[in-house]
PDB file of N, CA and C in Angstrom:
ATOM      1  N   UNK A   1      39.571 -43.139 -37.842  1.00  0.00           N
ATOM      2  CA  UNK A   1      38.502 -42.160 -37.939  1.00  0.00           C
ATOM      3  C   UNK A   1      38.470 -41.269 -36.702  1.00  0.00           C
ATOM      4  N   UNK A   2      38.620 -41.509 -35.713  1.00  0.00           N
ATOM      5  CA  UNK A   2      38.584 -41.230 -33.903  1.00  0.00           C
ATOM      6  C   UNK A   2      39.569 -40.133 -33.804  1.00  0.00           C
ATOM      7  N   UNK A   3      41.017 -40.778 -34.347  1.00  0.00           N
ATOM      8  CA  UNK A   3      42.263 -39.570 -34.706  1.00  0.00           C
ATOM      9  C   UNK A   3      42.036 -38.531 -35.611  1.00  0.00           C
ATOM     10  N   UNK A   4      41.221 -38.578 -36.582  1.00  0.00           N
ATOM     11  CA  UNK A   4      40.504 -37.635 -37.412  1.00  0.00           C
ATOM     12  C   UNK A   4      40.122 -36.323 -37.274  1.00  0.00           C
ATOM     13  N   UNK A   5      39.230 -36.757 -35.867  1.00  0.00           N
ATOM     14  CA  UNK A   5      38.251 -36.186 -35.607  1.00  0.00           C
ATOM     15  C   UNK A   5      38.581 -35.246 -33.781  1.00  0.00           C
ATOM     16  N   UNK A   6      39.161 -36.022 -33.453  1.00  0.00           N
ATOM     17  CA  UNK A   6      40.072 -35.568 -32.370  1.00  0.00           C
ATOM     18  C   UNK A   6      40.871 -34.196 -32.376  1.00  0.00           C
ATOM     19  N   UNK A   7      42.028 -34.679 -33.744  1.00  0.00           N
ATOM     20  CA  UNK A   7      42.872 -33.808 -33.537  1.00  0.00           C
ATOM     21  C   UNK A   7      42.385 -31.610 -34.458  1.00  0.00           C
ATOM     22  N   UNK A   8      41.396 -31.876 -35.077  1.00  0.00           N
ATOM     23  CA  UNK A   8      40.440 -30.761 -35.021  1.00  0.00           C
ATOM     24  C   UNK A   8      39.947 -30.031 -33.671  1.00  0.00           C
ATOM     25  N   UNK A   9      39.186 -31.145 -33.224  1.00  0.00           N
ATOM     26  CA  UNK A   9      38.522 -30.808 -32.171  1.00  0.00           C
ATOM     27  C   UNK A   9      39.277 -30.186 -31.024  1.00  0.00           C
ATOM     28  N   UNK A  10      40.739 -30.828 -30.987  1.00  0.00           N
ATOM     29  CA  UNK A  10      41.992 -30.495 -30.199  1.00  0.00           C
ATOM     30  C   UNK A  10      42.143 -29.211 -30.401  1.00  0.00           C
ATOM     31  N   UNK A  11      42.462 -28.823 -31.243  1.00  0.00           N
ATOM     32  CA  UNK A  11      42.548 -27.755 -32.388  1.00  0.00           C
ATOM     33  C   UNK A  11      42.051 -26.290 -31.362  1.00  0.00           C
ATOM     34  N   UNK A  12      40.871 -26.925 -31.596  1.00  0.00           N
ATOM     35  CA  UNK A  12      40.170 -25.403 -31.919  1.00  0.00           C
ATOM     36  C   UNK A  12      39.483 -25.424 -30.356  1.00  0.00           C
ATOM     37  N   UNK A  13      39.732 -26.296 -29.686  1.00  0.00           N
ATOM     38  CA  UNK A  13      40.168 -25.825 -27.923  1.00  0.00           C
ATOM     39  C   UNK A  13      41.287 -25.201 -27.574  1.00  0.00           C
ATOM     40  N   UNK A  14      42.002 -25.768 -28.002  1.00  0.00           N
ATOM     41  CA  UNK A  14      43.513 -24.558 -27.834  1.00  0.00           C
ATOM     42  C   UNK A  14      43.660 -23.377 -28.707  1.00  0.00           C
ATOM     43  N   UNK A  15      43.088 -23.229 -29.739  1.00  0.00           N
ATOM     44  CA  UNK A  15      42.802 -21.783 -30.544  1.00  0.00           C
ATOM     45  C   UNK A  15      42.763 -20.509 -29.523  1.00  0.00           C
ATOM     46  N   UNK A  16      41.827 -20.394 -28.828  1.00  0.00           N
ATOM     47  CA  UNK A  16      42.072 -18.996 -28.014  1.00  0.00           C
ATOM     48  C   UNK A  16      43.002 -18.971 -27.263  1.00  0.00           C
ATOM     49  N   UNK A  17      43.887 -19.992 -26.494  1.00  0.00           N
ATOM     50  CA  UNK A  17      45.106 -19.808 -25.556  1.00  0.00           C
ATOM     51  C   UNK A  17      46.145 -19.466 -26.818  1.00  0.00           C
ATOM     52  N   UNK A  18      46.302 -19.824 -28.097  1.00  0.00           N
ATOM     53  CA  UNK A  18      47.062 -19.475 -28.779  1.00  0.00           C
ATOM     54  C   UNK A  18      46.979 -17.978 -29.418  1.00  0.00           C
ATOM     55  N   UNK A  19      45.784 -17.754 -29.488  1.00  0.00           N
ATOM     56  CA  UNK A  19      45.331 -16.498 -29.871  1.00  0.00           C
ATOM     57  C   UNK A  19      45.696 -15.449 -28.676  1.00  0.00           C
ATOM     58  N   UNK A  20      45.419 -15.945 -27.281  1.00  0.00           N
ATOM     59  CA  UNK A  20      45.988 -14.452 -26.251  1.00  0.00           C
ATOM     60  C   UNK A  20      47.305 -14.815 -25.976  1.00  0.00           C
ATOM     61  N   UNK A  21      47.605 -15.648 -26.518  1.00  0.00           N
ATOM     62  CA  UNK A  21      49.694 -15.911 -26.012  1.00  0.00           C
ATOM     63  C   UNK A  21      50.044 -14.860 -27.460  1.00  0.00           C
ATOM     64  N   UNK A  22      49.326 -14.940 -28.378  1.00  0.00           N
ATOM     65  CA  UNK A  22      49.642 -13.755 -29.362  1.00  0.00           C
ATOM     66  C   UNK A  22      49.722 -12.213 -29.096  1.00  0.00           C
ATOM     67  N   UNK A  23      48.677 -12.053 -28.261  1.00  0.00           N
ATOM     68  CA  UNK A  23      47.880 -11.285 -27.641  1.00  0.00           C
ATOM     69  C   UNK A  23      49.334 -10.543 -26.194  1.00  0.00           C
ATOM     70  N   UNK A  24      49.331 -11.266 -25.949  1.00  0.00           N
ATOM     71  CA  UNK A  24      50.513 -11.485 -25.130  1.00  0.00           C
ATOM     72  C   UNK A  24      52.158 -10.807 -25.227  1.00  0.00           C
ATOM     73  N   UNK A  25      52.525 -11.606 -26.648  1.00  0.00           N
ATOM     74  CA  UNK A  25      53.739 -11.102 -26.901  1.00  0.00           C
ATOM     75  C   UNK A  25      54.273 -10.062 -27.633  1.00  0.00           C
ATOM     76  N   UNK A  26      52.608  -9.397 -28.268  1.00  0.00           N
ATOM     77  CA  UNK A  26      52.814  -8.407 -28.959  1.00  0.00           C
ATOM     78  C   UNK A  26      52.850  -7.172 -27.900  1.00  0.00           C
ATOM     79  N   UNK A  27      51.978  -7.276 -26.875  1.00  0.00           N
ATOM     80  CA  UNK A  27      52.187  -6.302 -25.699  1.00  0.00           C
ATOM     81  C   UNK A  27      53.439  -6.193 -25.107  1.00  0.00           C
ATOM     82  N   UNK A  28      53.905  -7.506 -25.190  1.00  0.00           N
ATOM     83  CA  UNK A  28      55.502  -7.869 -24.457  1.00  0.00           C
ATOM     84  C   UNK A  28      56.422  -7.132 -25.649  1.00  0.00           C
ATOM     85  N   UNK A  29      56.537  -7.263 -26.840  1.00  0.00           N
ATOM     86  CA  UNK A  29      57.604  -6.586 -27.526  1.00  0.00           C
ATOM     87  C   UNK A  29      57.446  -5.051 -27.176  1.00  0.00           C
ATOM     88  N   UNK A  30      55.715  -4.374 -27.748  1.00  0.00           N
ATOM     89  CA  UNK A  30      55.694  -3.424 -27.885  1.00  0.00           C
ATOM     90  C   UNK A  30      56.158  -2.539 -26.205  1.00  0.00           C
ATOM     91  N   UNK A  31      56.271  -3.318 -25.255  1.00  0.00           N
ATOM     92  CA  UNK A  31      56.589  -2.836 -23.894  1.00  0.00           C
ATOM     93  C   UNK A  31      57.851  -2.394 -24.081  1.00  0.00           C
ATOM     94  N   UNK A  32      58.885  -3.574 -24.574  1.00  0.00           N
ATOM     95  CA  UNK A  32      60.685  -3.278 -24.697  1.00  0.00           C
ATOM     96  C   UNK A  32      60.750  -2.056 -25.562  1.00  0.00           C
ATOM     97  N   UNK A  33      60.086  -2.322 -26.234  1.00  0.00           N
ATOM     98  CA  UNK A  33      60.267  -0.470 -27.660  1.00  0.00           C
ATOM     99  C   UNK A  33      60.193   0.586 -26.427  1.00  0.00           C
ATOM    100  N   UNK A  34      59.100   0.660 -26.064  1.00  0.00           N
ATOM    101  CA  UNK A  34      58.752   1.973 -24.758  1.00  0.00           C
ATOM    102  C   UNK A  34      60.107   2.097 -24.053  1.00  0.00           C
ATOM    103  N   UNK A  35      60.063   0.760 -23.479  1.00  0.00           N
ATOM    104  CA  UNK A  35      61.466   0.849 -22.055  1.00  0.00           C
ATOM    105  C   UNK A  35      63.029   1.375 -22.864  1.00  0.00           C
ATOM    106  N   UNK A  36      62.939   0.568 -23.857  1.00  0.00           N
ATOM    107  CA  UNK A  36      64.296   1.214 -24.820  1.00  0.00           C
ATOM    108  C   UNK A  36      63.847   2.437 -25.155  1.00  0.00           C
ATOM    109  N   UNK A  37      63.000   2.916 -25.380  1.00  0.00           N
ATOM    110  CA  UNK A  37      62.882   4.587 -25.548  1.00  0.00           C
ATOM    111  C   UNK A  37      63.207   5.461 -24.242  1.00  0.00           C
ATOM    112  N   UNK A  38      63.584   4.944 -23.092  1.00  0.00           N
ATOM    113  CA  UNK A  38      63.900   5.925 -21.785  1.00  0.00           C
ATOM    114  C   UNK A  38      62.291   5.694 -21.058  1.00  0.00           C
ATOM    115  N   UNK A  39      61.355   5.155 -20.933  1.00  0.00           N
ATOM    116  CA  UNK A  39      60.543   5.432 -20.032  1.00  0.00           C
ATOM    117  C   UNK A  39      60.506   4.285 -19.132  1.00  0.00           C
ATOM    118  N   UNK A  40      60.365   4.301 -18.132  1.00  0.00           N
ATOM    119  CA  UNK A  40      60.647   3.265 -16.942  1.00  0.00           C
ATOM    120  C   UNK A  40      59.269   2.574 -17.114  1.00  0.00           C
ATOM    121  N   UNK A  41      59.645   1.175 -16.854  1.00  0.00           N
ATOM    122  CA  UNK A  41      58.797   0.021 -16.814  1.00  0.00           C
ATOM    123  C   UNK A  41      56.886   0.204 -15.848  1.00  0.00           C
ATOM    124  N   UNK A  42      57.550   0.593 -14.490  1.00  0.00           N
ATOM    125  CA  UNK A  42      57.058   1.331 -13.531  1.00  0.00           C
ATOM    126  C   UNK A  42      55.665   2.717 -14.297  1.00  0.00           C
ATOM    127  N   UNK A  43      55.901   3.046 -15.124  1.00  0.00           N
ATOM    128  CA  UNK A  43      55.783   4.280 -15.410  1.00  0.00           C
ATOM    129  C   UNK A  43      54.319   4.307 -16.503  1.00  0.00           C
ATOM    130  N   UNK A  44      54.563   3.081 -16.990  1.00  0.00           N
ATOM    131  CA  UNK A  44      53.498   2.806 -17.792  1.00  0.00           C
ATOM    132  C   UNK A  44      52.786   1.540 -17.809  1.00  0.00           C
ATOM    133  N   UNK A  45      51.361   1.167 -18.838  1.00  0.00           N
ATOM    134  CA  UNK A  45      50.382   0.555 -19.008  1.00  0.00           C
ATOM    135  C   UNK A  45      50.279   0.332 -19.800  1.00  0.00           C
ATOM    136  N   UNK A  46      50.104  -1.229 -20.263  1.00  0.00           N
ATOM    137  CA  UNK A  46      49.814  -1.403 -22.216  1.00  0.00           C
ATOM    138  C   UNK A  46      48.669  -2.789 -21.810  1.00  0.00           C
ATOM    139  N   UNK A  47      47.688  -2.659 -22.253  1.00  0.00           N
ATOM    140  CA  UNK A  47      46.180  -3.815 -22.060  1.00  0.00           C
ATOM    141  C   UNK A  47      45.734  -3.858 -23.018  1.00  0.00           C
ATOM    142  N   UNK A  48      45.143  -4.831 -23.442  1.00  0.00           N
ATOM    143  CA  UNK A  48      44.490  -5.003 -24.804  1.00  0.00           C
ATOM    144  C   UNK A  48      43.093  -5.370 -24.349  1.00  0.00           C
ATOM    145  N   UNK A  49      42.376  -4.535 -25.461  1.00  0.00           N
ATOM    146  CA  UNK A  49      40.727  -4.592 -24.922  1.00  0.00           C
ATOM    147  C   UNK A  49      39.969  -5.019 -26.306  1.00  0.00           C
ATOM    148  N   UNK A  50      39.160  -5.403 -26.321  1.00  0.00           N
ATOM    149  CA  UNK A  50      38.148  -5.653 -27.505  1.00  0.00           C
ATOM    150  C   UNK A  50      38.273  -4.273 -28.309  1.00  0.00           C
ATOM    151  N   UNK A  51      38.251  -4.666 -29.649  1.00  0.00           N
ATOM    152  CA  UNK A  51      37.763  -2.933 -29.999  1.00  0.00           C
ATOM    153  C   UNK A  51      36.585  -2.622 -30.002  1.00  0.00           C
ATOM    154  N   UNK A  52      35.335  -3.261 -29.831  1.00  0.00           N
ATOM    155  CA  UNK A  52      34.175  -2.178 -29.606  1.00  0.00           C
ATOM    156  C   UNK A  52      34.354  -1.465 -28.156  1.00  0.00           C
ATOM    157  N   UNK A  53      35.544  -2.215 -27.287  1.00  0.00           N
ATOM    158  CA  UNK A  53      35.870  -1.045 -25.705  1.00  0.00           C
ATOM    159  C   UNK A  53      37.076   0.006 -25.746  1.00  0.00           C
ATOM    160  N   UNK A  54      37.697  -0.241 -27.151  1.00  0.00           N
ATOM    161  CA  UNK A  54      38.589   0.731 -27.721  1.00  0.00           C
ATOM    162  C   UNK A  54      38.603   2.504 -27.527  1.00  0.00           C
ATOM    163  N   UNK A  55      37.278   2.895 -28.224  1.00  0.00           N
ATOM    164  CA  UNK A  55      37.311   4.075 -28.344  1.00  0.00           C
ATOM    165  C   UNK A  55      37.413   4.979 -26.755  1.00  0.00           C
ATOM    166  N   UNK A  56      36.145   3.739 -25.956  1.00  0.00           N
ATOM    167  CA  UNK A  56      36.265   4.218 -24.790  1.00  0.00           C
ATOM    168  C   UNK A  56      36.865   4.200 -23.237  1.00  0.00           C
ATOM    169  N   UNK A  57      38.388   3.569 -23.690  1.00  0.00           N
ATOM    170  CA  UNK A  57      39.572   3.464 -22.771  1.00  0.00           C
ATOM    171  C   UNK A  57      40.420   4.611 -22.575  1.00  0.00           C
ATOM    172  N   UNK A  58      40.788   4.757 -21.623  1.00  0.00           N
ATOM    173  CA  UNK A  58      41.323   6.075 -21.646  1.00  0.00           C
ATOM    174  C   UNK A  58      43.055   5.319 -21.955  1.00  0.00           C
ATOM    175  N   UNK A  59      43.543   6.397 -22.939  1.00  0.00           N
ATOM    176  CA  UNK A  59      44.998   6.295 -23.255  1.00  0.00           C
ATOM    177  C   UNK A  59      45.045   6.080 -24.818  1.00  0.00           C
ATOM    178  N   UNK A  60      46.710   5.715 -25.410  1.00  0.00           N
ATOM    179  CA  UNK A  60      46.445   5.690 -26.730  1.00  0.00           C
ATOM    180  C   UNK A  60      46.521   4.163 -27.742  1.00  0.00           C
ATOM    181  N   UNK A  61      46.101   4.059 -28.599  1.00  0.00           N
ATOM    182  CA  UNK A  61      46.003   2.882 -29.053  1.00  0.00           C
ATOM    183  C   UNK A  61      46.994   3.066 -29.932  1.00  0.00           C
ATOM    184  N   UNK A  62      48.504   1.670 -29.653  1.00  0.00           N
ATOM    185  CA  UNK A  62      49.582   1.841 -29.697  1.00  0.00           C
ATOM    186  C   UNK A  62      49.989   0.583 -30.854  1.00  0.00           C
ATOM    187  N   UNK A  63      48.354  -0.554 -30.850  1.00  0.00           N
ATOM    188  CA  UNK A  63      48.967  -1.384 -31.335  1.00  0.00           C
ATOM    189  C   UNK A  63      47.473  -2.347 -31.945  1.00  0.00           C
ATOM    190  N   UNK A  64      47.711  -3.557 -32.414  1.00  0.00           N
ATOM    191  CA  UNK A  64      46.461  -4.196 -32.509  1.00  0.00           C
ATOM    192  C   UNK A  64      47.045  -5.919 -31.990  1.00  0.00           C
ATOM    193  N   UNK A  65      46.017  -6.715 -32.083  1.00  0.00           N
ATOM    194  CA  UNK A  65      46.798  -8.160 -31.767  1.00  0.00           C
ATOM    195  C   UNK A  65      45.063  -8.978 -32.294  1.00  0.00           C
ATOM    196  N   UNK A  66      45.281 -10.487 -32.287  1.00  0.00           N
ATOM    197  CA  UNK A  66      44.353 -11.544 -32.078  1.00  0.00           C
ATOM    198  C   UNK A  66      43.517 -11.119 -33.519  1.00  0.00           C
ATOM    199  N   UNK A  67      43.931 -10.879 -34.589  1.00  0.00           N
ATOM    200  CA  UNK A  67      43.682 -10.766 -36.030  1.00  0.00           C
ATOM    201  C   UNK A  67      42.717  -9.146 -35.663  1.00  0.00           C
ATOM    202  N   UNK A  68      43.675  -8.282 -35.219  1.00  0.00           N
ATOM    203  CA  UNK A  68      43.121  -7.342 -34.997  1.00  0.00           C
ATOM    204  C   UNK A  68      41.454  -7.436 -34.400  1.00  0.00           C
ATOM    205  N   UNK A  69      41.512  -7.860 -33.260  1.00  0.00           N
ATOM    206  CA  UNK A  69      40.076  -7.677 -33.152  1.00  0.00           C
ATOM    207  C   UNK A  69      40.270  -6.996 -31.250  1.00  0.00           C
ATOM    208  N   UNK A  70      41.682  -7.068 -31.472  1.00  0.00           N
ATOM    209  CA  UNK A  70      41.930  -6.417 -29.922  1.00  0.00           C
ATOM    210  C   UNK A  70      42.742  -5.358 -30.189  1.00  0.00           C
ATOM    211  N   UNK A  71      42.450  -4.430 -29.429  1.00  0.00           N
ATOM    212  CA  UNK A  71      43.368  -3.110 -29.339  1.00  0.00           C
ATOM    213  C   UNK A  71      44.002  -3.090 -28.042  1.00  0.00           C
ATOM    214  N   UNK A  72      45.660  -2.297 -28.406  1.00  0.00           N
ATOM    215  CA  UNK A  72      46.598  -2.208 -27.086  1.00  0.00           C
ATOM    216  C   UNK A  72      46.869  -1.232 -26.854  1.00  0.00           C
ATOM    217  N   UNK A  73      46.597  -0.898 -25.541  1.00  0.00           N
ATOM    218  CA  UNK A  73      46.195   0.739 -24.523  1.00  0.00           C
ATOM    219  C   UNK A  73      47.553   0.948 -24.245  1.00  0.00           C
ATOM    220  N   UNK A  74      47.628   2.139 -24.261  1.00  0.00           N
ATOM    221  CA  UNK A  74      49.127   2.360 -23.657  1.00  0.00           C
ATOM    222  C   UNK A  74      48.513   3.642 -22.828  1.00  0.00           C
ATOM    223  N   UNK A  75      49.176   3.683 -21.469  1.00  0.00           N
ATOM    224  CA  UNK A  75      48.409   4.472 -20.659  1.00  0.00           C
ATOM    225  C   UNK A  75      49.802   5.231 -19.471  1.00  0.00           C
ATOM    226  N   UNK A  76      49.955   6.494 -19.455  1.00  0.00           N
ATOM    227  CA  UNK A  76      51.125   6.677 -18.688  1.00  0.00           C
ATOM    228  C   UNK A  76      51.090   6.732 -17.295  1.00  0.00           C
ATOM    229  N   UNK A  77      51.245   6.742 -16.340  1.00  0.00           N
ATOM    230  CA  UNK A  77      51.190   6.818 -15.153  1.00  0.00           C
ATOM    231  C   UNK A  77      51.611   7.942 -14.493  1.00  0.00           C
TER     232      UNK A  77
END
């Protein structure tokens, strides 16, 4: 019963580290697309913000992540 009840509970403590490692690698791919397009690493910004802080980030929204409930800034330098 103990193992039951545990491995839920396990669960859904590690849910958000799994959710921003998502969060994470979608910024990480969408970075290599940029750099393989010619723009230097150096050169740019990609952050993911809540979307109700979406509209008011400066730069463009390039991407979504975390069941879309985060938006990814891409910002040039």
């Amino acid at each position: 019963m103990k193992k039951t009840l545990l491995l839920p509970a396990l669960f859904m403590l590690l849910a958000p580290a799994f959710a921003q490692a998502s969060c994470e690698s979608v910024i990480e791919e969408i970075k290599q697309k940029i750099i393989n397009n010619g723009v230097p690493a150096d050169n740019f910004s990609l952050v993911a913000v809540p979307n109700d802080e979406a509209e008011q980030a400066q730069g463009q929204i390039v991407g979504h992540c975390q069941n879309e409930t985060y938006k990814i800034i891409y910002t040039r330098h």
